[in-house]
C-alpha atoms as a PDB file:
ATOM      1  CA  UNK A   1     -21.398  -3.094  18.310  1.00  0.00           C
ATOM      2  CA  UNK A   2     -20.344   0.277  19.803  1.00  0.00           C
ATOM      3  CA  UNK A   3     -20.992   3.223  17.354  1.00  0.00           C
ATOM      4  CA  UNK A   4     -17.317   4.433  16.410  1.00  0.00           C
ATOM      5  CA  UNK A   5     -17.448   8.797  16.917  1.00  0.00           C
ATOM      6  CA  UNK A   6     -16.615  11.057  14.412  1.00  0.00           C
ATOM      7  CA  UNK A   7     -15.243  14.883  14.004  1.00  0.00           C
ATOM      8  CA  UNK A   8     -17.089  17.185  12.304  1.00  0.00           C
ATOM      9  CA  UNK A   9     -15.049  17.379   9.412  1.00  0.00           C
ATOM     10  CA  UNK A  10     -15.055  13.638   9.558  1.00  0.00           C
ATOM     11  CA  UNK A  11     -18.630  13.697   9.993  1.00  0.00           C
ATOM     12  CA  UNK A  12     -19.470  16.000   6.741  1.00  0.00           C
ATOM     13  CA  UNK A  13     -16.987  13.669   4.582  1.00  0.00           C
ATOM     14  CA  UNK A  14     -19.364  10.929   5.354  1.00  0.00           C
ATOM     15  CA  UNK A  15     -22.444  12.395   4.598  1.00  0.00           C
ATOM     16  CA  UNK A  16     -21.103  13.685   0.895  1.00  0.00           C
ATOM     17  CA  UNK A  17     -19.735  10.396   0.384  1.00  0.00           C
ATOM     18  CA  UNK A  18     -23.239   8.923   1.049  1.00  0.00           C
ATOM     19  CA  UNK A  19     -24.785  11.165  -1.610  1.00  0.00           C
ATOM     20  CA  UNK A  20     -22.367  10.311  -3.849  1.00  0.00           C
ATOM     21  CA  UNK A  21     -22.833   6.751  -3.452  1.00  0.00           C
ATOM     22  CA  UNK A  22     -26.329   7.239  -3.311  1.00  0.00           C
ATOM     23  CA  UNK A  23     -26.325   9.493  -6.614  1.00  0.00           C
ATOM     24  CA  UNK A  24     -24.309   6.366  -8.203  1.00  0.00           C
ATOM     25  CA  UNK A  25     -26.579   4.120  -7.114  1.00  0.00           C
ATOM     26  CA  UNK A  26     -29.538   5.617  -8.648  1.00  0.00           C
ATOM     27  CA  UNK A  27     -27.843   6.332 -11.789  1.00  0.00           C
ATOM     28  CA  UNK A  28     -27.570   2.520 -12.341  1.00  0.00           C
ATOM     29  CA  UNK A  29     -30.709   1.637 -11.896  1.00  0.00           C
ATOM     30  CA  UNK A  30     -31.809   4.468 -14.046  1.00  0.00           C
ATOM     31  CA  UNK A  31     -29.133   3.367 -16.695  1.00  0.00           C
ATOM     32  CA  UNK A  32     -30.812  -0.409 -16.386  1.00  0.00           C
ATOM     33  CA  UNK A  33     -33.910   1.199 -16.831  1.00  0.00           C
ATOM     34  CA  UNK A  34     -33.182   3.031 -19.953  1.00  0.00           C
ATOM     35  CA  UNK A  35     -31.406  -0.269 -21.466  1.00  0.00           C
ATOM     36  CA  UNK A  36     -34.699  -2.062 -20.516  1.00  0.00           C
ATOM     37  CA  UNK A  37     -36.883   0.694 -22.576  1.00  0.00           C
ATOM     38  CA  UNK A  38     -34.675   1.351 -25.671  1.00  0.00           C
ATOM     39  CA  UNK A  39     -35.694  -2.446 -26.999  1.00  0.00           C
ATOM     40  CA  UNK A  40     -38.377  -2.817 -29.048  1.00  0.00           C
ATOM     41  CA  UNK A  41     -41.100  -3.363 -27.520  1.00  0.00           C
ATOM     42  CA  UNK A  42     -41.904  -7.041 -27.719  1.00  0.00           C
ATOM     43  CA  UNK A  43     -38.237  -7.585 -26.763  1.00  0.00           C
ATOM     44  CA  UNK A  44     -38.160  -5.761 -22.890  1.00  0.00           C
ATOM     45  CA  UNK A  45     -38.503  -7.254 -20.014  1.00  0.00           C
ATOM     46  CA  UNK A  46     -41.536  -5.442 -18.233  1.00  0.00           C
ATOM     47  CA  UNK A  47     -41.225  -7.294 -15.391  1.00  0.00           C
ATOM     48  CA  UNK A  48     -37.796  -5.985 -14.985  1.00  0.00           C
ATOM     49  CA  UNK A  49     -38.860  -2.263 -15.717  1.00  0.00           C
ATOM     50  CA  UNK A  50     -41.442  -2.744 -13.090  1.00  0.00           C
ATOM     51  CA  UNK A  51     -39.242  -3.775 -10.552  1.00  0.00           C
ATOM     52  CA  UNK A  52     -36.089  -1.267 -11.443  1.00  0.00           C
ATOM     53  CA  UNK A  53     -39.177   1.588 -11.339  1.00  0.00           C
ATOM     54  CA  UNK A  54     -40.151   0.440  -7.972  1.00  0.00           C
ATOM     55  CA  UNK A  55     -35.979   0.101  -6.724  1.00  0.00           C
ATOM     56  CA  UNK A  56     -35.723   3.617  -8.127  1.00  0.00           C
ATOM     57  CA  UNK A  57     -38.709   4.893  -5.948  1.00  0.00           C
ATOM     58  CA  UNK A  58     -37.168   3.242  -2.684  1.00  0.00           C
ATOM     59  CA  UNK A  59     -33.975   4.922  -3.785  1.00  0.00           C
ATOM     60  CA  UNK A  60     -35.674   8.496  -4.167  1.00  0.00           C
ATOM     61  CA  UNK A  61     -37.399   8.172  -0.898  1.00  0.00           C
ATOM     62  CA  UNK A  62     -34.209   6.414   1.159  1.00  0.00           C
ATOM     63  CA  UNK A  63     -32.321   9.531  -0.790  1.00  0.00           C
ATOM     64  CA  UNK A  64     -34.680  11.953   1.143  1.00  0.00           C
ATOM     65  CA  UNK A  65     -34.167  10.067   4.325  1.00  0.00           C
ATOM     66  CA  UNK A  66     -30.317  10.826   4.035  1.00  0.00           C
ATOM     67  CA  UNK A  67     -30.590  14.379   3.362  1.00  0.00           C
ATOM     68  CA  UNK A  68     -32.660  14.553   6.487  1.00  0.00           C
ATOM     69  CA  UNK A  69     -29.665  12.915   8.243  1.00  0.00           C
ATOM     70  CA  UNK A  70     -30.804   9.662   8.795  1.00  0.00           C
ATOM     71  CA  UNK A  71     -28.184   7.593  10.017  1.00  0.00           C
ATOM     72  CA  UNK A  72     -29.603   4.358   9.623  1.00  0.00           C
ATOM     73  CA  UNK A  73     -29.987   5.165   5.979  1.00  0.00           C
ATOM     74  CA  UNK A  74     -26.203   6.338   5.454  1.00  0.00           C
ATOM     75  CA  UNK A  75     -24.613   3.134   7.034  1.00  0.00           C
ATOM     76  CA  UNK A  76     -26.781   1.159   4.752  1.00  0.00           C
ATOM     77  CA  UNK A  77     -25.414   3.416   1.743  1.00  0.00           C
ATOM     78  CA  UNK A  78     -22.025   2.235   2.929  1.00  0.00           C
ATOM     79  CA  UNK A  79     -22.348  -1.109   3.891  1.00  0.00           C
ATOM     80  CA  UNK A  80     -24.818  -2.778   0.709  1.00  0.00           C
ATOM     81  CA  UNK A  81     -24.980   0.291  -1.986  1.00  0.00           C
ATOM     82  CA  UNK A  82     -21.274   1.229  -2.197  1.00  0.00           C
ATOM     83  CA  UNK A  83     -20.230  -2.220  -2.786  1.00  0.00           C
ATOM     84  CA  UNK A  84     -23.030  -2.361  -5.100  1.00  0.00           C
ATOM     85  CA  UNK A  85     -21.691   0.428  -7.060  1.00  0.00           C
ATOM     86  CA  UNK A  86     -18.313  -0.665  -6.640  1.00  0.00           C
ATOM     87  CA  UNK A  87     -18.942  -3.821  -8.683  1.00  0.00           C
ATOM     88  CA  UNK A  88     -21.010  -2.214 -11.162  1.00  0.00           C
ATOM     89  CA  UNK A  89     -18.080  -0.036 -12.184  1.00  0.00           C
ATOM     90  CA  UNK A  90     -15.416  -3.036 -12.000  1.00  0.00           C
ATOM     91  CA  UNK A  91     -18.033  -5.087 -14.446  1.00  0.00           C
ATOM     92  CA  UNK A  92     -18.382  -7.685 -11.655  1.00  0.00           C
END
């Protein structure tokens, strides 16, 4: 698939979006997280908190990835975690 070019405004726009998006995205999964560790303690999941700690370390380190610029990280922000976020916020 040829890579569609952008302007430099255009360009910027994209990249804040991404952090947004990506900011969202981690806020969920910290939001789960905190859900997860306000039950009492024989009630939580841990196998849940264990795997929403180790989604929010992917996030932290795909989050450093984007502010580096990497592209391959930013189209994945838009393609899987904005739809992701999108649903969270519709209840879906």
């Amino acid at each position: 698939m040829e890579k569609k070019e952008y302007s430099e405004t255009q360009r910027l726009a994209r990249n804040d979006t991404a952090i947004e998006i990506m900011a969202a995205r981690m806020g969920i999964c910290n939001t789960r997280i905190m859900n997860e560790e306000d039950k009492p303690e024989g009630e939580r999941d841990e196998k849940l908190l264990e795997r929403l700690n180790k989604e929010l370390h992917i996030l932290a380190k795909e989050r450093e990835r984007l502010y580096k610029g990497d592209e391959e990280i930013r189209d994945k922000i838009y393609d899987i975690y904005a739809k992701e976020v999108k649903d969270y916020y519709l209840g879906k």
